[in-house]
Protein backbone atom coordinates (compact mmCIF):
# COMPACT_ATOMS: atom_id res chain seq x y z
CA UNK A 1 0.00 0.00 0.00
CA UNK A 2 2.90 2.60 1.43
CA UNK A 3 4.70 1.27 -2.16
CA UNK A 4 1.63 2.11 -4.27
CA UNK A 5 0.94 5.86 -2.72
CA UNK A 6 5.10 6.90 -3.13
CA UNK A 7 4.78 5.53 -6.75
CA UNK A 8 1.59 7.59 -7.26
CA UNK A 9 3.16 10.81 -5.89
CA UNK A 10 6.03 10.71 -8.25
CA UNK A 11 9.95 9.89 -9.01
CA UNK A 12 10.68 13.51 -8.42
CA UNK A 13 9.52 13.83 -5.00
CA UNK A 14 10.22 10.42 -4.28
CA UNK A 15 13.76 10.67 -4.97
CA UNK A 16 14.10 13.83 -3.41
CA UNK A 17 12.55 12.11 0.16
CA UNK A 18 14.86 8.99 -0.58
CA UNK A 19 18.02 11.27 -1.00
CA UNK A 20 17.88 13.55 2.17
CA UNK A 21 16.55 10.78 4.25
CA UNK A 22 19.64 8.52 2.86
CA UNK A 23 21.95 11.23 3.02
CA UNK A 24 21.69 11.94 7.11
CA UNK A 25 22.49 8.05 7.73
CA UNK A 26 26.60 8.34 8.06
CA UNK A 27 27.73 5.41 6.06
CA UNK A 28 29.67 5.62 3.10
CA UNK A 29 27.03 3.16 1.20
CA UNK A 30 23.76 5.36 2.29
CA UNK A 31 26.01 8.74 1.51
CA UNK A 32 27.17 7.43 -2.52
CA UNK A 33 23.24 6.76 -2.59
CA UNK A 34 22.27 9.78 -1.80
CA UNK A 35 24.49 12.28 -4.02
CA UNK A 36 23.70 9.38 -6.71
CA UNK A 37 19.57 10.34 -6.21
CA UNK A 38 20.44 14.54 -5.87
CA UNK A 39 21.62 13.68 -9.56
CA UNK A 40 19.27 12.31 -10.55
CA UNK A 41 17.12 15.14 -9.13
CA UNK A 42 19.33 17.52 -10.74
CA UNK A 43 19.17 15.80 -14.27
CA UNK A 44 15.36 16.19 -13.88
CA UNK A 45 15.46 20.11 -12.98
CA UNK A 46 17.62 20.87 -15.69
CA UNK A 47 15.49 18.49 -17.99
CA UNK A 48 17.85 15.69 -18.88
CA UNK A 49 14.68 13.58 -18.23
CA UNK A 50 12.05 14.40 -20.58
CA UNK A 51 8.57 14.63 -19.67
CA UNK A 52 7.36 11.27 -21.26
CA UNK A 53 10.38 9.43 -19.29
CA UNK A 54 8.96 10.39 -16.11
CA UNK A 55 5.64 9.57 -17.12
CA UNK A 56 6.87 6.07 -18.27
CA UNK A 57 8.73 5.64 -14.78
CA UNK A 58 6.10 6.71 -12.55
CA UNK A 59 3.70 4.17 -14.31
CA UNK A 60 6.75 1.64 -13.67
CA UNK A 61 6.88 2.30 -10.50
CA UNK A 62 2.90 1.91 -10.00
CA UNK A 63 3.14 -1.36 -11.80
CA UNK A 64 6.15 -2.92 -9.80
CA UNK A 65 4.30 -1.68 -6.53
CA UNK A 66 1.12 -3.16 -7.65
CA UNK A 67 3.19 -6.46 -8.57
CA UNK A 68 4.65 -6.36 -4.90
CA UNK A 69 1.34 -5.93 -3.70
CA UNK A 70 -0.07 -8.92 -5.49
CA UNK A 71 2.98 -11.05 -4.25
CA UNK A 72 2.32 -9.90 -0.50
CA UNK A 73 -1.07 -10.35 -0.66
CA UNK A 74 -1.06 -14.31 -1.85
CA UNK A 75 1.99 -15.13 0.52
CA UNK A 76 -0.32 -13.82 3.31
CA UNK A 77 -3.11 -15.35 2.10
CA UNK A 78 -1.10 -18.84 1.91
CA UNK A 79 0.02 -18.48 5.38
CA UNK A 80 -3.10 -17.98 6.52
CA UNK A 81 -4.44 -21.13 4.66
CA UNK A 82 -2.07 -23.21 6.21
CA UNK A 83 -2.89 -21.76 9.48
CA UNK A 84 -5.98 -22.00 9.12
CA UNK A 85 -6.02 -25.87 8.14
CA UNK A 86 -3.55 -26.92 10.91
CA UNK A 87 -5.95 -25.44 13.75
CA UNK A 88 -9.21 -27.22 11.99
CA UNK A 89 -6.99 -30.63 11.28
CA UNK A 90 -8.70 -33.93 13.02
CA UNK A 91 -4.96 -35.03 12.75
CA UNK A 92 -4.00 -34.79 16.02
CA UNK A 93 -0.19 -34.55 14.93
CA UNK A 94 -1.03 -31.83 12.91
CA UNK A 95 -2.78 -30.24 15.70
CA UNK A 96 -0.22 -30.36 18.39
CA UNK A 97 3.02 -29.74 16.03
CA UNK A 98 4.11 -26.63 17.72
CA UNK A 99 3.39 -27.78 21.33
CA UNK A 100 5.52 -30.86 20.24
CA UNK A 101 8.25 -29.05 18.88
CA UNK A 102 8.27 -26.20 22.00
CA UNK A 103 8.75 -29.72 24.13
CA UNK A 104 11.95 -30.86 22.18
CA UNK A 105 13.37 -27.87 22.14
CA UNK A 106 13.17 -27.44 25.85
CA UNK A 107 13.87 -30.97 26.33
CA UNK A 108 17.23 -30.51 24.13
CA UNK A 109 18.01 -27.37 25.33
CA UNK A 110 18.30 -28.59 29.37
CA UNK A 111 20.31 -31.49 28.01
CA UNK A 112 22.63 -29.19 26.53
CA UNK A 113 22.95 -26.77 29.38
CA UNK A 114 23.17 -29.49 32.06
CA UNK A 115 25.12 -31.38 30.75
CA UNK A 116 27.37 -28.39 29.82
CA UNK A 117 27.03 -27.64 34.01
CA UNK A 118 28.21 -31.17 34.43
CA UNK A 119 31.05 -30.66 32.47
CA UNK A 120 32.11 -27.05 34.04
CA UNK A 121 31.95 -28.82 37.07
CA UNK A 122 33.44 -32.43 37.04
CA UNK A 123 35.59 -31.95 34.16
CA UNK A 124 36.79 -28.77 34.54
CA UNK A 125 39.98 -29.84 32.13
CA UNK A 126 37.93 -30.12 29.10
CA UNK A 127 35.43 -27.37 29.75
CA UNK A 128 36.72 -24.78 27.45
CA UNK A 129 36.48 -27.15 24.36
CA UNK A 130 33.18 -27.84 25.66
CA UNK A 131 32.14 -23.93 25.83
CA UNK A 132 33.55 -23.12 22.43
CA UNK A 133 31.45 -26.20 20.87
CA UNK A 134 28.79 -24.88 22.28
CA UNK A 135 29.87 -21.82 20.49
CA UNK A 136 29.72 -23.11 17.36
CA UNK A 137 25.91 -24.55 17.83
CA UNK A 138 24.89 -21.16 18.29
CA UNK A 139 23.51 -20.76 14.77
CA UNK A 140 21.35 -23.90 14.79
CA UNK A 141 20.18 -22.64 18.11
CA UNK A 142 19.21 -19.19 17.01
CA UNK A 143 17.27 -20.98 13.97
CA UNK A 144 15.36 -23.12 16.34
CA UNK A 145 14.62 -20.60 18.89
CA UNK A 146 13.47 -18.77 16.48
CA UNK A 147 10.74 -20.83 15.43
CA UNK A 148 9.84 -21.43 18.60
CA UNK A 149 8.96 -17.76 18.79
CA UNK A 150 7.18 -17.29 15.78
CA UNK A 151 4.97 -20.42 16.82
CA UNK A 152 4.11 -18.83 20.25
CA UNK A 153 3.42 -15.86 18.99
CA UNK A 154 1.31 -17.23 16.09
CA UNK A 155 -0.58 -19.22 19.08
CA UNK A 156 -1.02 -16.12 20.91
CA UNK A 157 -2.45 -14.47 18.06
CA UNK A 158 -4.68 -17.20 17.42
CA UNK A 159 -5.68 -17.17 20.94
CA UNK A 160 -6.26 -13.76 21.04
CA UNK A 161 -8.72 -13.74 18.02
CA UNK A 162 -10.61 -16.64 19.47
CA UNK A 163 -10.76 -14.60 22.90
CA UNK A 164 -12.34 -12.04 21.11
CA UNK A 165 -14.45 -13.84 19.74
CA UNK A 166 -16.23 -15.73 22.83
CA UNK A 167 -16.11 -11.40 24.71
CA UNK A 168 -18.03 -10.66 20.87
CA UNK A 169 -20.77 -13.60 20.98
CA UNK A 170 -21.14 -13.09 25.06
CA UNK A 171 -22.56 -9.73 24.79
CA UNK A 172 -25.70 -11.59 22.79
């Protein structure tokens, strides 16, 4: 939606916003983008761009926003569909995925850390090789956590909707 309206207003202005906005970020990346868009501003004042070129790029622009729109809209809507099939599933598998999978990770993850206590404390000799493995599962951790928390928040949200819900159909 934000993509459509900028598109609608116009490369001129757009690139105008983009380019001061761009330029007060102090990186040299942000700071070669921004004089690169005050050229391109420039090129238009002095009317390097012709008329018909802008029109052609602002109906680009309305068109790839429109596209980006479209692509949003139908990975939402497949989310949801999924979603929406797991909580109505009679598979009880299906049903009780994420609660399964918040188990093993907390299962996996107080292996880990007591056994990693275990070592710190009888083993002391080898508990540096043990820290810096550790170190190195950190990646595989972060992708599992983060699962995790996108499936308790989805289950919040879900509960949420269905709270509201039951508070909508007991004022009847």
């Amino acid at each position: 939606m934000i993509s459509a309206l900028l598109a609608r207003i116009g490369l001129p202005i757009l690139t105008s916003i983009l380019a001061e906005s761009l330029g007060a970020i102090d990186t040299p990346v942000t700071k070669g983008a921004s004089k690169a868009l005050e050229k391109v501003n420039e090129a238009i004042k002095s009317g390097q761009i012709s008329q018909e070129q802008m029109i052609e790029a602002n109906r680009h622009a309305e068109e790839m926003a429109e596209m980006k729109f479209r692509e949003n809209s139908l990975s939402l809507s497949e989310i949801n569909k999924s979603l929406r099939e797991e909580i109505v599933s009679k598979d009880k598998y299906v049903r009780r995925m994420r609660p399964t999978f918040g188990y093993l990770m907390a299962f996996t993850w107080a292996a880990q850390m007591f056994g990693i206590a275990y070592v710190i404390v009888f083993d002391t000799a080898r508990a540096g090789s043990v820290m810096a493995a550790m170190g190195s599962l950190s990646a595989i951790w972060a992708v599992g956590l983060s699962v995790l928390g996108i499936y308790v928040y989805k289950r919040s949200e879900d509960k949420k909707l269905n709270n509201k819900d039951v508070i909508f159909w007991n004022k009847f």
